[in-house]
N, C-alpha and C. Protein backbone atom coordinates (compact mmCIF):
# COMPACT_ATOMS: atom_id res chain seq x y z
N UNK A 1 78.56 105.59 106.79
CA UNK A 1 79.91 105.17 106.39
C UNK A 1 80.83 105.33 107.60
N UNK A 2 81.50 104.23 107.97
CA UNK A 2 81.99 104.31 109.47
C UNK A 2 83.86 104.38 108.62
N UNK A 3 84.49 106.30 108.77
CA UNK A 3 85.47 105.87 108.45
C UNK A 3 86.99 105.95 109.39
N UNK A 4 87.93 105.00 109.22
CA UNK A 4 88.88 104.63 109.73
C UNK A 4 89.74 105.74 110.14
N UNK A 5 90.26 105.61 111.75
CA UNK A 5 90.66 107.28 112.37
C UNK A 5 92.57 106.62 111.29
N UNK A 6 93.20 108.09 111.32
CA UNK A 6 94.26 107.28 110.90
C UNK A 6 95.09 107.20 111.92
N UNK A 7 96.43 106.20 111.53
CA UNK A 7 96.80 105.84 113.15
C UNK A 7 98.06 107.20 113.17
N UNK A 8 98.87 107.61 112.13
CA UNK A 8 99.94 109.12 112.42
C UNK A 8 98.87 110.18 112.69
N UNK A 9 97.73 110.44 112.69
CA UNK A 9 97.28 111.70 113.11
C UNK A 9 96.84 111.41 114.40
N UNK A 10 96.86 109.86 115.09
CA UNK A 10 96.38 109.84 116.48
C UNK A 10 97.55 110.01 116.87
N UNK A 11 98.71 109.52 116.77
CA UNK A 11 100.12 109.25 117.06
C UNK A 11 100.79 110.88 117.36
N UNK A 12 100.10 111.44 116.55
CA UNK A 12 100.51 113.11 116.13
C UNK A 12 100.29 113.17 117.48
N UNK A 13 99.56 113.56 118.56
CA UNK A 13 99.16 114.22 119.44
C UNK A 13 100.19 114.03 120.62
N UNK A 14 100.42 114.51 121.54
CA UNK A 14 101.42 114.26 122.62
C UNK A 14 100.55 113.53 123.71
N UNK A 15 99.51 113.73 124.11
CA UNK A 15 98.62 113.17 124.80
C UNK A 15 98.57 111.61 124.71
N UNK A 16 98.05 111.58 123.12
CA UNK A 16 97.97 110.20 123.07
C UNK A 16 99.03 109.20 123.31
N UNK A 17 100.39 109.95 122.91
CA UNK A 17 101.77 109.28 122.74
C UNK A 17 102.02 108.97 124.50
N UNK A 18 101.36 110.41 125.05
CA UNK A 18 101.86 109.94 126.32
C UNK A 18 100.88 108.70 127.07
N UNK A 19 99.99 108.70 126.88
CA UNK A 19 98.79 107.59 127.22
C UNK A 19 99.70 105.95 126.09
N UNK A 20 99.95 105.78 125.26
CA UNK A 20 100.84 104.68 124.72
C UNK A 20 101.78 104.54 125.27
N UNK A 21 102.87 105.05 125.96
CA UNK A 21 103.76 104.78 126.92
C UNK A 21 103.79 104.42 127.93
N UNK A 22 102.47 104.90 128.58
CA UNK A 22 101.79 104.21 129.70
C UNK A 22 101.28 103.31 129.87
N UNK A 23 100.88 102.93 128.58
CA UNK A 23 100.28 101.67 128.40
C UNK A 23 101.25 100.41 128.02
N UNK A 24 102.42 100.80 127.31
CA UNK A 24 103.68 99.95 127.14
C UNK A 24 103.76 98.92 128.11
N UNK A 25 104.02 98.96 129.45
CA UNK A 25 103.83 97.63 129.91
C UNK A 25 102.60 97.36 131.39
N UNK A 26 101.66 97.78 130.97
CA UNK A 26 100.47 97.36 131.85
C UNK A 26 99.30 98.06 131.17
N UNK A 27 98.47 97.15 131.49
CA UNK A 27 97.01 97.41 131.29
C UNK A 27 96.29 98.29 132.64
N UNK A 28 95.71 98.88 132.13
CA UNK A 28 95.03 99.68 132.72
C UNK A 28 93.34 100.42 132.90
N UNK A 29 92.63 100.83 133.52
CA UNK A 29 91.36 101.48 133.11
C UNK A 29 91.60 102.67 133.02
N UNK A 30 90.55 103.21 132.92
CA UNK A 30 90.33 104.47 131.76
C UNK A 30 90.42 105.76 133.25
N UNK A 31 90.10 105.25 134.18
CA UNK A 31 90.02 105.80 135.26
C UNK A 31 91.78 106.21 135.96
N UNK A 32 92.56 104.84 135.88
CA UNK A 32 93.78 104.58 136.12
C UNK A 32 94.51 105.52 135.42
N UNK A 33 94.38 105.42 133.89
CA UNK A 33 94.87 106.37 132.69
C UNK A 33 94.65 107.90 132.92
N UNK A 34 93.47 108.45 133.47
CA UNK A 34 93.27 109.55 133.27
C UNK A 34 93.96 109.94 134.82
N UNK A 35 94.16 109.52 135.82
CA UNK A 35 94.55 109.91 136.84
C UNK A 35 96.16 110.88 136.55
N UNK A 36 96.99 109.79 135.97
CA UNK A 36 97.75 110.24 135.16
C UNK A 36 98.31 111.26 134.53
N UNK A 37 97.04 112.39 134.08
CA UNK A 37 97.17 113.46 133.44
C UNK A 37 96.40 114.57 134.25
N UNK A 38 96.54 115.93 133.93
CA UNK A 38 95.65 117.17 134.37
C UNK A 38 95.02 117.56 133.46
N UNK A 39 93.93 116.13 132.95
CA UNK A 39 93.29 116.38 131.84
C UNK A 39 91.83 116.53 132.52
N UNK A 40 90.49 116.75 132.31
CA UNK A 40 89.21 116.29 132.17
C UNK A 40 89.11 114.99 131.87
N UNK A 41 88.60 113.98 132.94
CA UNK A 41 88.39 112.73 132.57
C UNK A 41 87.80 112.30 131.02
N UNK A 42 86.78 113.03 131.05
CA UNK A 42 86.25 113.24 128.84
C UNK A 42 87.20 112.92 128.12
N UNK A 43 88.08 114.23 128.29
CA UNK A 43 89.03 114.36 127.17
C UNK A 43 90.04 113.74 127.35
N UNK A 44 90.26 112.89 128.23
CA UNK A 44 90.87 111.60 128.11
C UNK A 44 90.29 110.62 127.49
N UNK A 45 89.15 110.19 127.70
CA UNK A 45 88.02 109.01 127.13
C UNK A 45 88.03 109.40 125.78
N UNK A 46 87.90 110.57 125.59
CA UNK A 46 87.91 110.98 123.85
C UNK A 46 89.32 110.52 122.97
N UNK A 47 90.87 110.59 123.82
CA UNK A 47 91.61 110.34 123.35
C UNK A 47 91.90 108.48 123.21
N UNK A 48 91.23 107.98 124.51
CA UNK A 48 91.13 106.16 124.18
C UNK A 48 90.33 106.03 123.00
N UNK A 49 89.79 106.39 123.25
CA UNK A 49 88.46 106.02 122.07
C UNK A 49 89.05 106.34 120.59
N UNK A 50 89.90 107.31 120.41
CA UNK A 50 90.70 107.98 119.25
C UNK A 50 91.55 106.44 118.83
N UNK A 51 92.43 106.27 120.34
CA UNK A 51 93.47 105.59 119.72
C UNK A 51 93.20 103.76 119.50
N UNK A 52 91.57 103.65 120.19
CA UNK A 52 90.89 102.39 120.18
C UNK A 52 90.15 102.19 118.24
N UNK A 53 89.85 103.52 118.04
CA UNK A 53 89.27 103.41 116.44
C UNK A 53 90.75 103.12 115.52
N UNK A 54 91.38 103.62 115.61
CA UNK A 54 93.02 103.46 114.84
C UNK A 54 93.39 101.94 115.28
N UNK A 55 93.21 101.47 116.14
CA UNK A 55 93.67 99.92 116.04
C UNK A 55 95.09 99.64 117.45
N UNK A 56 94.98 101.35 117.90
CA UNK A 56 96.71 101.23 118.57
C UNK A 56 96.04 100.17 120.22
N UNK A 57 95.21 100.72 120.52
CA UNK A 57 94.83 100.03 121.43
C UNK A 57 93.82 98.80 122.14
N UNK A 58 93.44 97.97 122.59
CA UNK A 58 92.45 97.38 122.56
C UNK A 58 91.90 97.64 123.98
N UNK A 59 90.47 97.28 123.89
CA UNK A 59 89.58 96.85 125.05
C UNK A 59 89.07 95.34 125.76
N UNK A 60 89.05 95.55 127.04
CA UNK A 60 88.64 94.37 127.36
C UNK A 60 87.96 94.81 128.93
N UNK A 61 86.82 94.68 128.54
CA UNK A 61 85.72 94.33 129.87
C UNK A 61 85.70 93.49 131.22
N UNK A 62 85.97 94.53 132.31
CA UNK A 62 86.10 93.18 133.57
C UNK A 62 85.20 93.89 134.69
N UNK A 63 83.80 93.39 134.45
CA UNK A 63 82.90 93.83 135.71
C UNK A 63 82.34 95.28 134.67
N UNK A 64 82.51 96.26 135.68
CA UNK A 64 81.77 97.61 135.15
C UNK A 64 83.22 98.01 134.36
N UNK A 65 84.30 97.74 134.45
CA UNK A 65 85.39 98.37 134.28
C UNK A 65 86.08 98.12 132.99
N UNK A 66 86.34 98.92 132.01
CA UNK A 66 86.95 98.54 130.48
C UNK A 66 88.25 98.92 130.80
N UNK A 67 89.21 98.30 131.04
CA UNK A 67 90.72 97.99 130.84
C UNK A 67 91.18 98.17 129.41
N UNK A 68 92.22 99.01 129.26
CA UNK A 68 93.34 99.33 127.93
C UNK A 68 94.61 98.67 128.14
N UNK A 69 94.89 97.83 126.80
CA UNK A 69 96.36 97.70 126.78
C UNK A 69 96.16 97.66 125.26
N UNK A 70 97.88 97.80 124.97
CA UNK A 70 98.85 98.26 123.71
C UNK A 70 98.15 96.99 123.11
N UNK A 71 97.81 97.53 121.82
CA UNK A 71 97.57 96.49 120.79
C UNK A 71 98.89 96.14 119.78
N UNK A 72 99.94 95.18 119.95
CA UNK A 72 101.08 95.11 119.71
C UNK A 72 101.35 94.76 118.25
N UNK A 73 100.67 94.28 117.52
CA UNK A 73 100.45 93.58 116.16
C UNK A 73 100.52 95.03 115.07
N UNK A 74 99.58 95.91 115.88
CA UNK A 74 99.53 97.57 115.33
C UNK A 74 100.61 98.22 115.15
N UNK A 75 100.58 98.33 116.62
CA UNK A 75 102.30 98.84 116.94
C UNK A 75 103.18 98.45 116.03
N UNK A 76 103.08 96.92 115.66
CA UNK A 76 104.24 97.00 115.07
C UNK A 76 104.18 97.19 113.84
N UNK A 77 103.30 97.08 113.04
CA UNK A 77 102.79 97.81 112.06
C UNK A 77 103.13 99.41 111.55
N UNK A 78 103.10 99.71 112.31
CA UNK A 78 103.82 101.15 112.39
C UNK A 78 105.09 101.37 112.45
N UNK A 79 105.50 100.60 113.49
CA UNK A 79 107.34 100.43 113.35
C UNK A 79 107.87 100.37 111.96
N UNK A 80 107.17 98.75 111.29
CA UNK A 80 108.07 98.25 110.24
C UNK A 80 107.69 100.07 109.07
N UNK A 81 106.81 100.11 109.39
CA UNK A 81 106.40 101.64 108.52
C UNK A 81 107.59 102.59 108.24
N UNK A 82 107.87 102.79 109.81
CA UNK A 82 109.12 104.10 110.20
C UNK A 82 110.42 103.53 109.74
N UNK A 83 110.65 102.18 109.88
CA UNK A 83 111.74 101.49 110.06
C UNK A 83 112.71 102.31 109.00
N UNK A 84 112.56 102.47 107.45
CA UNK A 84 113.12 102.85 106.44
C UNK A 84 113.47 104.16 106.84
N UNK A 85 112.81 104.97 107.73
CA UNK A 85 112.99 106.11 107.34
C UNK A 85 113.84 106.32 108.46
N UNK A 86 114.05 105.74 109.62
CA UNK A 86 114.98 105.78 110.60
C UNK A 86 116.65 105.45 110.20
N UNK A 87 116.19 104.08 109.42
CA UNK A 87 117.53 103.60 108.77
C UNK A 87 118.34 104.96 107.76
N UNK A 88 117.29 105.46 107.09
CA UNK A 88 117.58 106.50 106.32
C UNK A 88 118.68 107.84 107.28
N UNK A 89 117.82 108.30 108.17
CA UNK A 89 118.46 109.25 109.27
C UNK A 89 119.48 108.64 109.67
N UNK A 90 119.59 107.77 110.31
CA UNK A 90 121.09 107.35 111.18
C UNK A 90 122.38 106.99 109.65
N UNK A 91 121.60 106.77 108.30
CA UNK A 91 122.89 107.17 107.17
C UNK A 91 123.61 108.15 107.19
N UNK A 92 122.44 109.24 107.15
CA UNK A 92 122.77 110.61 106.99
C UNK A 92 123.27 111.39 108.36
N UNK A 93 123.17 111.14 109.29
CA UNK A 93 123.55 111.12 110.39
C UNK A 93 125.48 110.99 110.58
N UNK A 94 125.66 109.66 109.97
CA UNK A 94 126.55 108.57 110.20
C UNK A 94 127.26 109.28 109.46
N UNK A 95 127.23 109.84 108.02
CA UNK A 95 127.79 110.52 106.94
C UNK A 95 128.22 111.72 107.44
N UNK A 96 127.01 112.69 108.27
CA UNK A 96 127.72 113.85 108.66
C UNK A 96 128.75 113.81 109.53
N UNK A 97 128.68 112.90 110.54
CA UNK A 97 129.36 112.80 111.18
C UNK A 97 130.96 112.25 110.92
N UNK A 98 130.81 111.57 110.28
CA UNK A 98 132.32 111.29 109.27
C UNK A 98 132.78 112.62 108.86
N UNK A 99 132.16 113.32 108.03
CA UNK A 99 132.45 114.29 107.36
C UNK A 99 133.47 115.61 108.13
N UNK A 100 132.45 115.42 109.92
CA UNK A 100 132.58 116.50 110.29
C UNK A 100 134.48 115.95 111.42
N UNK A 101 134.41 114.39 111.67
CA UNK A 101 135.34 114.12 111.80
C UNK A 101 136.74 114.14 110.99
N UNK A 102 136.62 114.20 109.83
CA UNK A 102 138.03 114.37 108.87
C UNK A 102 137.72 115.88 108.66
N UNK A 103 137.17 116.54 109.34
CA UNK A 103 137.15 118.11 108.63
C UNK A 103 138.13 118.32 110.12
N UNK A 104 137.52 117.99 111.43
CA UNK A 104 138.53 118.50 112.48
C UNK A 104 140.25 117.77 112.40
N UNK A 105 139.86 116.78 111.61
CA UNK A 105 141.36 115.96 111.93
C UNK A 105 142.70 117.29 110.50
N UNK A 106 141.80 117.96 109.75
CA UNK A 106 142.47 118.72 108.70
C UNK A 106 143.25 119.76 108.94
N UNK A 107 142.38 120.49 110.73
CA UNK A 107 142.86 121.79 111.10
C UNK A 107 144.21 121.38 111.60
């Protein structure tokens, strides 16, 4: 049974988030990527491979060399996900902040 990594517990990690930012606007190899970090080349490959099963990233083969870039369709998949709950914060946000403006305008 081959089952599906999920994509907030890959997202969870700081590693990975930081390897998706890097990847935001260029493609790259796995070699390129790991240079990047003061990781063990592995446990970098372990984290592509994480965020390649979740869907965030794709592969593509050139010579000996497997190149990563942002799988954007995903990505955004995830956005429209958060979207509500962002809209939600900047209400409540927006509200306190009113609140806290007619409280100073009182003194």
């Amino acid at each position: 049974m081959n089952l599906r990594r999920d994509v907030f517990q890959a997202i969870a990690d700081p590693t990975r988030r930081a390897i998706l930012l890097l990847l935001a606007s260029q493609t790259l190899s796995a070699g390129a990527i790991a240079a990047n970090f003061d990781t063990a080349r592995p446990t970098i490959s372990k984290h592509l491979q994480i965020l390649t099963e979740c869907e965030l990233l794709k592969q593509e083969q050139t010579g000996r060399e497997i190149y990563y870039h942002i799988n954007a369709t995903k990505m955004k998949d995830v956005a429209e996900f958060i979207e509500p709950f962002r809209q939600m914060w900047d209400d409540r946000f927006n509200k306190l902040e009113s609140i806290m403006k007619q409280h100073q305008t009182k003194k």
